[in-house]
N, C-alpha and C. Protein backbone atom coordinates (compact mmCIF):
# COMPACT_ATOMS: atom_id res chain seq x y z
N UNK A 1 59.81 -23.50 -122.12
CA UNK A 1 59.03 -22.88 -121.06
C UNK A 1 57.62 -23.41 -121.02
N UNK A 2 57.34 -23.89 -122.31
CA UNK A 2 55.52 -24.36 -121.88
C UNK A 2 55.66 -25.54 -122.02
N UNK A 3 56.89 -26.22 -121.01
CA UNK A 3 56.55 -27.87 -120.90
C UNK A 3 57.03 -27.98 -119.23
N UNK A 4 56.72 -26.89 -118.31
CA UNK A 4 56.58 -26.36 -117.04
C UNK A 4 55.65 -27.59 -116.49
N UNK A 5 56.55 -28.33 -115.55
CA UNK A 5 55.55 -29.01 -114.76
C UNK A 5 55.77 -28.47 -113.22
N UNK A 6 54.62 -29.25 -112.61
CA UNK A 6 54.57 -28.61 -111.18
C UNK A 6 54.78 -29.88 -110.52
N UNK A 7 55.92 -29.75 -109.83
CA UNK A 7 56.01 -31.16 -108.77
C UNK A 7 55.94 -30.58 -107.41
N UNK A 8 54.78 -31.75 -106.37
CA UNK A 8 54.94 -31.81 -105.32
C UNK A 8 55.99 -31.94 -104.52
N UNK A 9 56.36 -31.31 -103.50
CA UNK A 9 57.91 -32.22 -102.82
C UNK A 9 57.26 -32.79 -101.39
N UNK A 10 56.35 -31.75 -100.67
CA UNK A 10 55.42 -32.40 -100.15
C UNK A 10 54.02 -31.70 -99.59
N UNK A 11 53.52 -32.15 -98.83
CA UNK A 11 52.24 -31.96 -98.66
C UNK A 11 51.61 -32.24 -97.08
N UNK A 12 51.10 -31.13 -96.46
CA UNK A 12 50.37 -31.29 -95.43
C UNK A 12 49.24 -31.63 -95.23
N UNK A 13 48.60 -32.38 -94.72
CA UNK A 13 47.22 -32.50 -94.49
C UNK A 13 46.46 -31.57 -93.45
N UNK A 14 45.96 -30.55 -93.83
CA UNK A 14 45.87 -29.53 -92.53
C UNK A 14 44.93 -30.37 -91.09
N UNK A 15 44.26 -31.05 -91.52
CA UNK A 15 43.56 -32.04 -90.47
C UNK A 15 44.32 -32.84 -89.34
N UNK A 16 45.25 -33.51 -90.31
CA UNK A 16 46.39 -34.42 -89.33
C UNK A 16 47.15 -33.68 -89.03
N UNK A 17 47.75 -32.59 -89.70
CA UNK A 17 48.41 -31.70 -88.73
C UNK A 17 48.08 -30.41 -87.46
N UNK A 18 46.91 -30.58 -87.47
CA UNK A 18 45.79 -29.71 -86.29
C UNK A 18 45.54 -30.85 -85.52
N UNK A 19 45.09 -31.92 -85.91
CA UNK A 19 45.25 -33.15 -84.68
C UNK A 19 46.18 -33.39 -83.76
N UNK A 20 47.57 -33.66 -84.58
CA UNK A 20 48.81 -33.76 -84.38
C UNK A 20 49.31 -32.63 -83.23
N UNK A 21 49.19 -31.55 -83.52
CA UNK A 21 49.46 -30.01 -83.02
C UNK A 21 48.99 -30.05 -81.85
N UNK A 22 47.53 -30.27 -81.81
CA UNK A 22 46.31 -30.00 -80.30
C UNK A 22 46.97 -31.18 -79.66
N UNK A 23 47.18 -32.30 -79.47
CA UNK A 23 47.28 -33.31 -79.18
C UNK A 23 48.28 -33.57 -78.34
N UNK A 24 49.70 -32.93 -78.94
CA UNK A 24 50.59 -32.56 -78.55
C UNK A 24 50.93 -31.54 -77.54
N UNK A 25 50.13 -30.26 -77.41
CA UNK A 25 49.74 -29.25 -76.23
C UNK A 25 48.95 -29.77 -75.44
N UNK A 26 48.01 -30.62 -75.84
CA UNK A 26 47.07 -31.08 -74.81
C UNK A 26 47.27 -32.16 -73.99
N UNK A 27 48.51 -32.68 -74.15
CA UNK A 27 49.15 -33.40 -73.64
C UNK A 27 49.97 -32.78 -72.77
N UNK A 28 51.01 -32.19 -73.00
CA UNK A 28 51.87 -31.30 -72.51
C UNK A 28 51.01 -30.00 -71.53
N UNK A 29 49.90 -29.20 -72.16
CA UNK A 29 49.38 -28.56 -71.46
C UNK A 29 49.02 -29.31 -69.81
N UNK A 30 48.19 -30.68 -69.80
CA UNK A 30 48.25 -31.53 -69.03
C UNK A 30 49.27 -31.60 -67.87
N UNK A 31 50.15 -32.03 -68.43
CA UNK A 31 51.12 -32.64 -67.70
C UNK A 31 51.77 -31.19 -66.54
N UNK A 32 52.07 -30.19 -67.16
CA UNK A 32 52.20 -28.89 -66.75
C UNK A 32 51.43 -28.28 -65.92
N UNK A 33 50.14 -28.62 -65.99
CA UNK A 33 48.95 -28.48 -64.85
C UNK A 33 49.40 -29.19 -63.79
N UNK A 34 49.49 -30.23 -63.85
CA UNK A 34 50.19 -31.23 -62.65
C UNK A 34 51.00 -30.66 -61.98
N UNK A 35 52.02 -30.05 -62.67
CA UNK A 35 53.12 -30.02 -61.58
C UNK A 35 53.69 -28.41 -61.93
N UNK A 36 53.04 -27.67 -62.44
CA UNK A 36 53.14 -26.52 -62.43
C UNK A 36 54.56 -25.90 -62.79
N UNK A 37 54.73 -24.88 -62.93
CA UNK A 37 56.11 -24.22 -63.02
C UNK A 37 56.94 -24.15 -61.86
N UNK A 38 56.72 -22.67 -61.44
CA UNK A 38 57.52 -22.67 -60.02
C UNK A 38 56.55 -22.27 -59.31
N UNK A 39 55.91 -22.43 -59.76
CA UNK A 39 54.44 -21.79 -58.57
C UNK A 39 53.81 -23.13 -58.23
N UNK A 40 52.89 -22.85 -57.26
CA UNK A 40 51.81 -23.84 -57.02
C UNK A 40 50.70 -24.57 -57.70
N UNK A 41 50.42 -25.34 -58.11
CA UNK A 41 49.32 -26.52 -59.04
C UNK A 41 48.42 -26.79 -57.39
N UNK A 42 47.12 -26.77 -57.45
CA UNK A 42 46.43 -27.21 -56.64
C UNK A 42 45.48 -27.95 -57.22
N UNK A 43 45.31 -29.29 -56.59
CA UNK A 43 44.11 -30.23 -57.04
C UNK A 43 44.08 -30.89 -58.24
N UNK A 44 44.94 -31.32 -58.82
CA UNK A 44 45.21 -31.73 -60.36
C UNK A 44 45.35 -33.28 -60.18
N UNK A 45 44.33 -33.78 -60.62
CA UNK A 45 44.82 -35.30 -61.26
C UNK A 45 45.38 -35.44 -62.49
N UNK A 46 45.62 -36.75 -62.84
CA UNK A 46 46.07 -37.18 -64.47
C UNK A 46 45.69 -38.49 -64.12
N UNK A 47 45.36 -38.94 -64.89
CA UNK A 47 45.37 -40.49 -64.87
C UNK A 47 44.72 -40.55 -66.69
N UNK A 48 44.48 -42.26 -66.82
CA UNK A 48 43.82 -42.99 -67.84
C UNK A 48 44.63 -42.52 -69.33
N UNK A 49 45.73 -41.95 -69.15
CA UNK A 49 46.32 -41.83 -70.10
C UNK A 49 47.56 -42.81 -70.66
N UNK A 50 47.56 -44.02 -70.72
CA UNK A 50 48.93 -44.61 -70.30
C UNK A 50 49.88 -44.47 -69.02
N UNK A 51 51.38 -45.45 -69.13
CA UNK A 51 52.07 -45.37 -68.72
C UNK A 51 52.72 -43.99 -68.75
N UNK A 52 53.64 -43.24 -68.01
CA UNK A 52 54.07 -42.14 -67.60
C UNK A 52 55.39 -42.28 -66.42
N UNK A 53 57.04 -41.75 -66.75
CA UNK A 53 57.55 -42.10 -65.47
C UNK A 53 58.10 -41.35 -64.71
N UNK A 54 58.21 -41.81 -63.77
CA UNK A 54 58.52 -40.60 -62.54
C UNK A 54 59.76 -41.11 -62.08
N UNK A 55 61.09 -40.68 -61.94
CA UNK A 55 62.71 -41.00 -61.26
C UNK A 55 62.72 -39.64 -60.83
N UNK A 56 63.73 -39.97 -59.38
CA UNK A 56 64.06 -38.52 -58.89
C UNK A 56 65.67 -39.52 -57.98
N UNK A 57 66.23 -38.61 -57.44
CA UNK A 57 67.45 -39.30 -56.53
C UNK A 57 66.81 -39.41 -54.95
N UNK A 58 65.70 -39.02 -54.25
CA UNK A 58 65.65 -39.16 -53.30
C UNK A 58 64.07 -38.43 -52.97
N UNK A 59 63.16 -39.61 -52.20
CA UNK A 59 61.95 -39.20 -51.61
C UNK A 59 61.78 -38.84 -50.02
N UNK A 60 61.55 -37.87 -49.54
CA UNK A 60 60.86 -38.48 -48.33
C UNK A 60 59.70 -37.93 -47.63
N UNK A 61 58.66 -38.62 -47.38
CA UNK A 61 57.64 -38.04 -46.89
C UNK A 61 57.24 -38.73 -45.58
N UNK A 62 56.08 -38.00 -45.22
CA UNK A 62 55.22 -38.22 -43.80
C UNK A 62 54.01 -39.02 -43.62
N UNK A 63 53.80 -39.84 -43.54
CA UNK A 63 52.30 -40.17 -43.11
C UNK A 63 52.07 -41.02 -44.36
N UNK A 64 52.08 -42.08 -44.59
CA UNK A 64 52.68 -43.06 -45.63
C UNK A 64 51.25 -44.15 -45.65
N UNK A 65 50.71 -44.56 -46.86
CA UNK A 65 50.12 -45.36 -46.35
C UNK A 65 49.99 -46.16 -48.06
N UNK A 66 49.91 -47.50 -48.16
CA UNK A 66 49.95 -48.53 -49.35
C UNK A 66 48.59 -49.22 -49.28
N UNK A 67 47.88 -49.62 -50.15
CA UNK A 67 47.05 -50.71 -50.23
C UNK A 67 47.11 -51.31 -51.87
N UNK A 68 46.50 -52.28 -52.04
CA UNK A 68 46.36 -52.60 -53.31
C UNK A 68 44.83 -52.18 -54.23
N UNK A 69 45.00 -51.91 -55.53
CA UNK A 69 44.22 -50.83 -56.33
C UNK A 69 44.04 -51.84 -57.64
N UNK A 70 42.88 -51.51 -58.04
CA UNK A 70 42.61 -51.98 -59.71
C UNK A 70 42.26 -50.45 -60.28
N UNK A 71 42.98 -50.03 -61.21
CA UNK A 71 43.12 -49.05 -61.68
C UNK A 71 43.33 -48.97 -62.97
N UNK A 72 42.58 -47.44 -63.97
CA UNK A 72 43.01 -47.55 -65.89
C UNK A 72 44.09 -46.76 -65.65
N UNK A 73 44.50 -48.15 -67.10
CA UNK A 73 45.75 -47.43 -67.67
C UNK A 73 44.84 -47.18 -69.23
N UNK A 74 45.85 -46.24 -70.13
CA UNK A 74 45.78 -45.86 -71.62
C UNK A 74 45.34 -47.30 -72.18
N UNK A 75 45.33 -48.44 -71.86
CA UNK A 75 44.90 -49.47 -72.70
C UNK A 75 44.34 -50.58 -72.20
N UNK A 76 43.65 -50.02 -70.69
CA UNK A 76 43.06 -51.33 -70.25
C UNK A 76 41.82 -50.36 -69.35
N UNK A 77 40.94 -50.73 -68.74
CA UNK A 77 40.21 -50.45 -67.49
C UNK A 77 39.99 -50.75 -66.16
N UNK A 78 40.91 -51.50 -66.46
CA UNK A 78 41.34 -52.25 -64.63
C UNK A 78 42.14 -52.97 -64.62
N UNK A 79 43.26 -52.68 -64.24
CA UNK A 79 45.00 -53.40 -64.40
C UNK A 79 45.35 -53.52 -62.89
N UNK A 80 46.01 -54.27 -61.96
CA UNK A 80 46.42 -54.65 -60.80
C UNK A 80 47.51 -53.57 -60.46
N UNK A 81 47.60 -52.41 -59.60
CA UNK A 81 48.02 -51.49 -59.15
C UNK A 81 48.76 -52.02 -57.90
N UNK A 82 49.62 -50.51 -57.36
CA UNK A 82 49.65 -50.37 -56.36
C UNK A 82 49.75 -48.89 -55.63
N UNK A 83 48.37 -48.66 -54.95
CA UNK A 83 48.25 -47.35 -54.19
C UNK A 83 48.98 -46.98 -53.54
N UNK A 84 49.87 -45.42 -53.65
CA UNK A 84 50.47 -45.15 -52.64
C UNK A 84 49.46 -43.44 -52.29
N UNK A 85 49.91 -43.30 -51.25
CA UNK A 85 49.13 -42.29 -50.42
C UNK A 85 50.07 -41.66 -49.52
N UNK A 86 50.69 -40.65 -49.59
CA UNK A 86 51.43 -39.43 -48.66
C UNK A 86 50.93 -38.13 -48.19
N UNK A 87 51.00 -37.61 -46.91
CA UNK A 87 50.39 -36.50 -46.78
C UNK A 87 51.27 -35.75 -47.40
N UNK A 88 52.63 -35.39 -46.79
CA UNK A 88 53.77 -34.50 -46.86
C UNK A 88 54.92 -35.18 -47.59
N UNK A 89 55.53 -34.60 -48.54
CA UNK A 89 56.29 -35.28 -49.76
C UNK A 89 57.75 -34.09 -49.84
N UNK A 90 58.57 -34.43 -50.09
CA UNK A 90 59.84 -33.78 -50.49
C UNK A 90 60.58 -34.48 -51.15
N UNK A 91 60.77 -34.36 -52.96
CA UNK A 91 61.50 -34.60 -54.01
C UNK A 91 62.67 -33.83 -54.10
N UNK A 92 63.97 -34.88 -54.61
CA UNK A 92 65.09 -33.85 -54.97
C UNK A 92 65.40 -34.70 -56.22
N UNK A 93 65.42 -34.13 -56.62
CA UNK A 93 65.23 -34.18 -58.30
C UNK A 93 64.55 -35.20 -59.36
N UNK A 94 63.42 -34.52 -59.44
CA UNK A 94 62.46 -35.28 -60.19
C UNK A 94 62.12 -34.93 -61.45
N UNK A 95 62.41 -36.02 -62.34
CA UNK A 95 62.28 -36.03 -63.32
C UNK A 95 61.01 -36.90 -64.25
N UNK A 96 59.95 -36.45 -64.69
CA UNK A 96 58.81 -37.03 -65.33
C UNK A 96 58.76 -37.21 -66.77
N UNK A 97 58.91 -38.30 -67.64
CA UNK A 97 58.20 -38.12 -68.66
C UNK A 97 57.26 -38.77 -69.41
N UNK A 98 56.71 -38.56 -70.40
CA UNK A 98 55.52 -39.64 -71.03
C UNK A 98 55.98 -39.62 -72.81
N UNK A 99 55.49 -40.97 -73.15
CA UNK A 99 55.61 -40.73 -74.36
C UNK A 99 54.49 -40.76 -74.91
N UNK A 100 54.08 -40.15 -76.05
CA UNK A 100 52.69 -40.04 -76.52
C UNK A 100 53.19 -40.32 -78.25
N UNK A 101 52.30 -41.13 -79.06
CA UNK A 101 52.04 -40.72 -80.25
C UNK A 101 51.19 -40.02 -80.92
N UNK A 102 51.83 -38.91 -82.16
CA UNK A 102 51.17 -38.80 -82.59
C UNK A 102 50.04 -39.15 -83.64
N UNK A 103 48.92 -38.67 -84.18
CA UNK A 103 47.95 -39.29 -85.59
C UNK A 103 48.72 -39.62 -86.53
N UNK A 104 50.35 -38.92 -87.25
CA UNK A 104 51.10 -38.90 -87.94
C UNK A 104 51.84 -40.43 -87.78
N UNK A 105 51.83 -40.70 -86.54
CA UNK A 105 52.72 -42.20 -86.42
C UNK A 105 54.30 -41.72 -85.33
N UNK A 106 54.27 -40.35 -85.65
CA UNK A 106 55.53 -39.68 -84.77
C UNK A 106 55.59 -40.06 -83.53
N UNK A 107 56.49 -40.86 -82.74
CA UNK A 107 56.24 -40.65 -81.16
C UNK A 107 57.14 -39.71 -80.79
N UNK A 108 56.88 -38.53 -79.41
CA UNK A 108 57.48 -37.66 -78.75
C UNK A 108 57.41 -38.10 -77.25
N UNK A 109 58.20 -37.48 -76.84
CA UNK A 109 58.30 -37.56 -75.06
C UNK A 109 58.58 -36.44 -74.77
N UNK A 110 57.56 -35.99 -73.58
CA UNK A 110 57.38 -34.66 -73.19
C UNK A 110 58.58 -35.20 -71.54
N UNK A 111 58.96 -33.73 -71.07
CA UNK A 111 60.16 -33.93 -70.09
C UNK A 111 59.63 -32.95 -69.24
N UNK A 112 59.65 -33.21 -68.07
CA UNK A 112 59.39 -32.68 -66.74
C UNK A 112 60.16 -32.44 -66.01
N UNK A 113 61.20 -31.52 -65.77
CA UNK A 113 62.24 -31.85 -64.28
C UNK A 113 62.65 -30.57 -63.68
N UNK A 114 62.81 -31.09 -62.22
CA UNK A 114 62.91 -30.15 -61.78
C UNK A 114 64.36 -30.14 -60.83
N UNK A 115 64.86 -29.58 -60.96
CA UNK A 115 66.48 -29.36 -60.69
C UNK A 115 66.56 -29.12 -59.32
N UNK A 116 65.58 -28.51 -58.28
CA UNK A 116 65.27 -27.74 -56.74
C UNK A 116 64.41 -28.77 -56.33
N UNK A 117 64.24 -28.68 -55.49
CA UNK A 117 63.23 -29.33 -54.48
C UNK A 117 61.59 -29.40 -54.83
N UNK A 118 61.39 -30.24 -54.83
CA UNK A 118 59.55 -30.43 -55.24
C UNK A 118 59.26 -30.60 -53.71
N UNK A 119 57.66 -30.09 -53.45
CA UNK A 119 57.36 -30.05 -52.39
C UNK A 119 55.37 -30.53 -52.40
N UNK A 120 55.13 -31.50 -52.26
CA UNK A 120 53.86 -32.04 -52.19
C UNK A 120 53.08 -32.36 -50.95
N UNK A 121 51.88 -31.83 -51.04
CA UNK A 121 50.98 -32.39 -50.45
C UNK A 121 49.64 -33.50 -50.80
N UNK A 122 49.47 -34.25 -50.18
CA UNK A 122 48.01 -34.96 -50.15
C UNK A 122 48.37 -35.80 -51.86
N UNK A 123 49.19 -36.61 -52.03
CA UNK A 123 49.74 -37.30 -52.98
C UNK A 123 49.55 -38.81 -53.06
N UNK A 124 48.40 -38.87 -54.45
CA UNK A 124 48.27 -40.16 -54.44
C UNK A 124 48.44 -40.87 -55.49
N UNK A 125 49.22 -42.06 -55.68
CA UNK A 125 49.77 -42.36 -56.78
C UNK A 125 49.31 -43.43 -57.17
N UNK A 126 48.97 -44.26 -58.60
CA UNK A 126 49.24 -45.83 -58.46
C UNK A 126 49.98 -46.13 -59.37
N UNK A 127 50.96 -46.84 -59.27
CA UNK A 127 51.65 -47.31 -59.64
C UNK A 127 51.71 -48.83 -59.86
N UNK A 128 52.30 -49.26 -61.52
CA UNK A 128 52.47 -50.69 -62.43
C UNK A 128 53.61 -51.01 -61.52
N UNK A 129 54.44 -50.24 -61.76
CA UNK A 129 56.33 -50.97 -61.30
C UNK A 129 57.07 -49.96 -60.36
N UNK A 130 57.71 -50.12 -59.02
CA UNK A 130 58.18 -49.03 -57.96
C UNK A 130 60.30 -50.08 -58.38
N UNK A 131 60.98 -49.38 -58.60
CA UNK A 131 62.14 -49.83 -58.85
C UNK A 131 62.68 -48.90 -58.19
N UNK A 132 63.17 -49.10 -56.74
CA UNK A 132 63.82 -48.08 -55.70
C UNK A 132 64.32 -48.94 -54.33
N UNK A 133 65.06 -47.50 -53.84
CA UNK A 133 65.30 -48.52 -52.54
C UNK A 133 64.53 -47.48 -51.50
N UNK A 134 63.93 -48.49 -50.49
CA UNK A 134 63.08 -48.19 -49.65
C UNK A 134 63.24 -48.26 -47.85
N UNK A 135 62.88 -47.40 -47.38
CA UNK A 135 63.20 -47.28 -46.15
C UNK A 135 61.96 -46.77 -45.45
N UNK A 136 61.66 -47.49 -43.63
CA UNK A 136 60.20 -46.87 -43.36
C UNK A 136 60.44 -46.54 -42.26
N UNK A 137 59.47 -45.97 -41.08
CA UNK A 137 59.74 -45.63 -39.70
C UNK A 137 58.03 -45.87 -39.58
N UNK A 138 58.22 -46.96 -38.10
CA UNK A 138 57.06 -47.76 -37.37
C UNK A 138 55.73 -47.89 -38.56
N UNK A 139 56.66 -48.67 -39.59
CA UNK A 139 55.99 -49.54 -40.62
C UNK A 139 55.19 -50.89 -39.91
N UNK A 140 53.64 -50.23 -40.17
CA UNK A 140 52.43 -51.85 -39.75
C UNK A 140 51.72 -52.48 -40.97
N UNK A 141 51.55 -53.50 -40.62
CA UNK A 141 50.66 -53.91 -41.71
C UNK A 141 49.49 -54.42 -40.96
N UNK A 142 48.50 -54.35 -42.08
CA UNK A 142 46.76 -54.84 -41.25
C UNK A 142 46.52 -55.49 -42.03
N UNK A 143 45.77 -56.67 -41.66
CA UNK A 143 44.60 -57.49 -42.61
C UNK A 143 43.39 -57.53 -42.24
N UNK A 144 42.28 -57.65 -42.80
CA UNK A 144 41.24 -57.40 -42.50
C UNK A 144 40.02 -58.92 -43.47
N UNK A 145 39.07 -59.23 -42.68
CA UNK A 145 38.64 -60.02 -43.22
C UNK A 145 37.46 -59.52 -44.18
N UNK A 146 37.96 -59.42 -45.33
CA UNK A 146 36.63 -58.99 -46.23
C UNK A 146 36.50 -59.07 -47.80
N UNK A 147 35.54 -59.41 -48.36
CA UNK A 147 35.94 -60.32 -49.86
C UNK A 147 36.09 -59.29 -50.74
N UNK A 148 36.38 -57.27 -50.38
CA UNK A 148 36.87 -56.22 -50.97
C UNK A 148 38.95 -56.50 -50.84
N UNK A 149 39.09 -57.24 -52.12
CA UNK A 149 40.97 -57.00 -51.81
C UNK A 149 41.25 -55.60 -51.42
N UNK A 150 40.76 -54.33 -51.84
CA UNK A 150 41.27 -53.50 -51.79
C UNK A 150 41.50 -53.01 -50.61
N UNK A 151 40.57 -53.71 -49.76
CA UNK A 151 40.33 -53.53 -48.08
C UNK A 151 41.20 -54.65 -47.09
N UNK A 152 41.43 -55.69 -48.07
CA UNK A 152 41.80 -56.99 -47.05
C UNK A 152 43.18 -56.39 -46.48
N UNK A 153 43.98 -55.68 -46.75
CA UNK A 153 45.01 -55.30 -46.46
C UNK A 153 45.93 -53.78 -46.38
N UNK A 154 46.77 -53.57 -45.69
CA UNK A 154 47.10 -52.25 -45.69
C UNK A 154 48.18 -52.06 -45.19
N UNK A 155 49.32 -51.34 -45.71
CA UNK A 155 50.49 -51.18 -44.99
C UNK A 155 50.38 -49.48 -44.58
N UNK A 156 51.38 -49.17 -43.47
CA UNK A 156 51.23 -47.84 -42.65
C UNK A 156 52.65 -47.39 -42.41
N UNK A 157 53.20 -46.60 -42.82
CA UNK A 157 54.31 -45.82 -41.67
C UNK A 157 54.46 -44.48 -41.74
N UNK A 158 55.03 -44.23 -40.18
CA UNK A 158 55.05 -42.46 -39.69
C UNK A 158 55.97 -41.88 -41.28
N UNK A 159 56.58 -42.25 -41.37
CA UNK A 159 57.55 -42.19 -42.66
C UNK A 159 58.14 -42.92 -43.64
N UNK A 160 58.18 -42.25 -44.84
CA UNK A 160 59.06 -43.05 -46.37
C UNK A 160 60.20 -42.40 -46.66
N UNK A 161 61.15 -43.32 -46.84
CA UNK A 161 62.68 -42.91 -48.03
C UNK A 161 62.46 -43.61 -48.92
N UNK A 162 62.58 -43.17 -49.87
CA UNK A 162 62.90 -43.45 -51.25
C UNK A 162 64.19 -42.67 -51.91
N UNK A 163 65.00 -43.71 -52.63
CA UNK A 163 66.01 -43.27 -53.08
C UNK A 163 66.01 -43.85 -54.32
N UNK A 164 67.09 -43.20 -55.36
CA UNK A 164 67.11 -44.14 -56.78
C UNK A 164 66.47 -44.47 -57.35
N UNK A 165 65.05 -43.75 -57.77
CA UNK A 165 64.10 -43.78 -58.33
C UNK A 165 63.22 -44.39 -59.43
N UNK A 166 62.87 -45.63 -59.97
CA UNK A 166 62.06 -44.95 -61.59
C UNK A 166 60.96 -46.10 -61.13
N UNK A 167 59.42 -45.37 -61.09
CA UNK A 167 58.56 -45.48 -60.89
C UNK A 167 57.39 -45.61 -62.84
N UNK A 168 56.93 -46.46 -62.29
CA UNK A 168 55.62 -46.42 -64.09
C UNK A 168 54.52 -46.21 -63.23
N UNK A 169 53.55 -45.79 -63.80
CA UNK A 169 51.94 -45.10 -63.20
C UNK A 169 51.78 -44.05 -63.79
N UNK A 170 50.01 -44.56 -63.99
CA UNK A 170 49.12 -44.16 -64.32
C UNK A 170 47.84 -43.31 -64.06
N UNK A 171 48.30 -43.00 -62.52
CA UNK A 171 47.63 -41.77 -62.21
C UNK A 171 48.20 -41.45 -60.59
N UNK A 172 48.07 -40.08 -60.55
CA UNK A 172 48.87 -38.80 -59.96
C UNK A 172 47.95 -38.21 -59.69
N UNK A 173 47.66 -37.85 -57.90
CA UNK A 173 46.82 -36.79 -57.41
C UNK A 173 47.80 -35.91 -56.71
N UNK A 174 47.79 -34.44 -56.13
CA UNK A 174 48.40 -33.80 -55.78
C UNK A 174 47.26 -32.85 -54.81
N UNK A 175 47.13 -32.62 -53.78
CA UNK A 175 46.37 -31.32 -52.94
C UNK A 175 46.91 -30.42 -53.49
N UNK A 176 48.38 -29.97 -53.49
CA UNK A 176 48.87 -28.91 -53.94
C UNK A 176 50.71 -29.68 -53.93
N UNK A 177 51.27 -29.11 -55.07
CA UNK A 177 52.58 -28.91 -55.63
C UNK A 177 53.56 -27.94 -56.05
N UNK A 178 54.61 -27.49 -55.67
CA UNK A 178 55.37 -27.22 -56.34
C UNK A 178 56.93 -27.34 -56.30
N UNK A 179 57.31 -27.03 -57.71
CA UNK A 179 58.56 -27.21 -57.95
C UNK A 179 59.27 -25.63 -58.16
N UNK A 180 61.05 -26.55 -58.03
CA UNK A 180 62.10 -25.52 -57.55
C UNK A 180 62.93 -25.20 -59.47
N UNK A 181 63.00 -24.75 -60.12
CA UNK A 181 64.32 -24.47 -61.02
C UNK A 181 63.53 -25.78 -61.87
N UNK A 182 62.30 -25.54 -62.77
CA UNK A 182 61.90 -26.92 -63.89
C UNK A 182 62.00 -26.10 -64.96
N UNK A 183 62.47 -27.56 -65.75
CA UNK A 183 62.82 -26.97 -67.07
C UNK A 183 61.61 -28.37 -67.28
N UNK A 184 61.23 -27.84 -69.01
CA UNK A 184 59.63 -28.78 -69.71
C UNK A 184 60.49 -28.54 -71.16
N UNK A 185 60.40 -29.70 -71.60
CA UNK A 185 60.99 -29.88 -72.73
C UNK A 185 60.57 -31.05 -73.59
N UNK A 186 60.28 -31.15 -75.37
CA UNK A 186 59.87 -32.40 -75.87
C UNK A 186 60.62 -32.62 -76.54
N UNK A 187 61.23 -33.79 -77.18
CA UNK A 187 62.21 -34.36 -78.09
C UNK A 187 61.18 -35.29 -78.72
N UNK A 188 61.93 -35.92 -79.85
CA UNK A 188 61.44 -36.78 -80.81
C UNK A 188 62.25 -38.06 -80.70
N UNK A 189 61.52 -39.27 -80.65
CA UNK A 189 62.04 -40.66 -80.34
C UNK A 189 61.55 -41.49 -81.32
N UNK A 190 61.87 -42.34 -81.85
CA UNK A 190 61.73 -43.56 -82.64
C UNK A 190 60.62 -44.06 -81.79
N UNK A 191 60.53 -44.60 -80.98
CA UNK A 191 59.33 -45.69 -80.22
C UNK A 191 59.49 -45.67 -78.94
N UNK A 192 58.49 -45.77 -78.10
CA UNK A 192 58.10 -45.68 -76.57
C UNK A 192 58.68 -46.78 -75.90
N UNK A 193 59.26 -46.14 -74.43
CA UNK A 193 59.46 -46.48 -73.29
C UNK A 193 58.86 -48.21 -73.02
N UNK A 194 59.59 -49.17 -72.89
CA UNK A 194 59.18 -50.50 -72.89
C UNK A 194 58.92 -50.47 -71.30
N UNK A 195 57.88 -50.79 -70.61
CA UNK A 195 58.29 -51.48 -69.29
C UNK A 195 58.74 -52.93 -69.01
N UNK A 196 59.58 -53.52 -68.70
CA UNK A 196 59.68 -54.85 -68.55
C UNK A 196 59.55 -55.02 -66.66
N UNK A 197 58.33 -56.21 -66.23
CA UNK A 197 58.06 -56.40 -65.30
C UNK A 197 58.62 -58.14 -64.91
């Protein structure tokens, strides 16, 4: 009895695990602001946090408008975008997620989806990669002479379809949102979402 040793099996660091913890809600708290439960989110951006993706089976909105954007992502400050801009938006089934690491080295992916109908206003997106099929009504394009790219050009239509979804981007404006029947959920993954462009 008095040759009692004490073995570790393991050990928390209360620091990295309060990092870890906040980091993880504050992420998720985030993302949940965005797009709310079943109620309404008004006025919520996200951006400068990394990549983030958005798939749903079918878009369609009103009043449509594209230009090109230099915009941050999580690891740069000005990456070659592409702006999209909708007044009136209707999602059927959209599904969002992000992966984040934690201080620990853990990566998680937080899950967004919503099973009912999403319903958006005043929605502005930019987007790395749009992988969909696309459809427009009295689609124009403009050019304009001026040494602002962001200005030299502009596409327009009364309306968008989008079908078959999976979108990468890095920032998300909303006037107001909401979703039908969402479930928010995080799992644990070996390593993050690759984009290949």
């Amino acid at each position: 009895m008095g040759n009692e040793r004490k073995v570790t099996v393991g050990k928390t660091w209360k620091k990295k695990f309060f990092i870890a913890f906040a980091a993880g809600f504050l992420a998720l708290g985030g993302l949940i602001s965005v797009f709310g439960f079943t109620g309404t989110a008004l006025a919520v951006p996200l951006g400068g946090i990394g990549d983030f993706y958005v798939k749903f089976d079918k878009l369609e909105g009103k009043g449509f408008k594209l230009l090109p954007h230099i915009g941050e992502t999580g690891n740069s400050d000005a990456e070659p975008m592409i702006r999209n801009k909708i007044d009136n938006v209707t999602i059927n089934n959209l599904h969002i997620f992000k992966d984040i690491k934690l201080p620990t080295g853990q990566w998680i992916r937080i899950h967004i989806e919503a099973n009912g109908p999403t319903k958006i206003s005043g929605l502005i997106q930019d987007a790395r990669l749009i992988d969909a099929d696309l459809s427009f009504d009295n689609l124009a394009i403009k050019e304009q002479n001026t040494e602002d790219f962001t200005k030299n050009w502009t596409q327009n239509a009364k309306t968008i379809t989008i079908k078959d979804a999976t979108l990468v981007t890095d920032y998300l404006f909303q006037s107001a949102v909401s979703l039908a029947d969402t479930k928010i959920y995080i799992e644990k993954i070996d390593e993050p979402k690759r984009t290949e462009l």
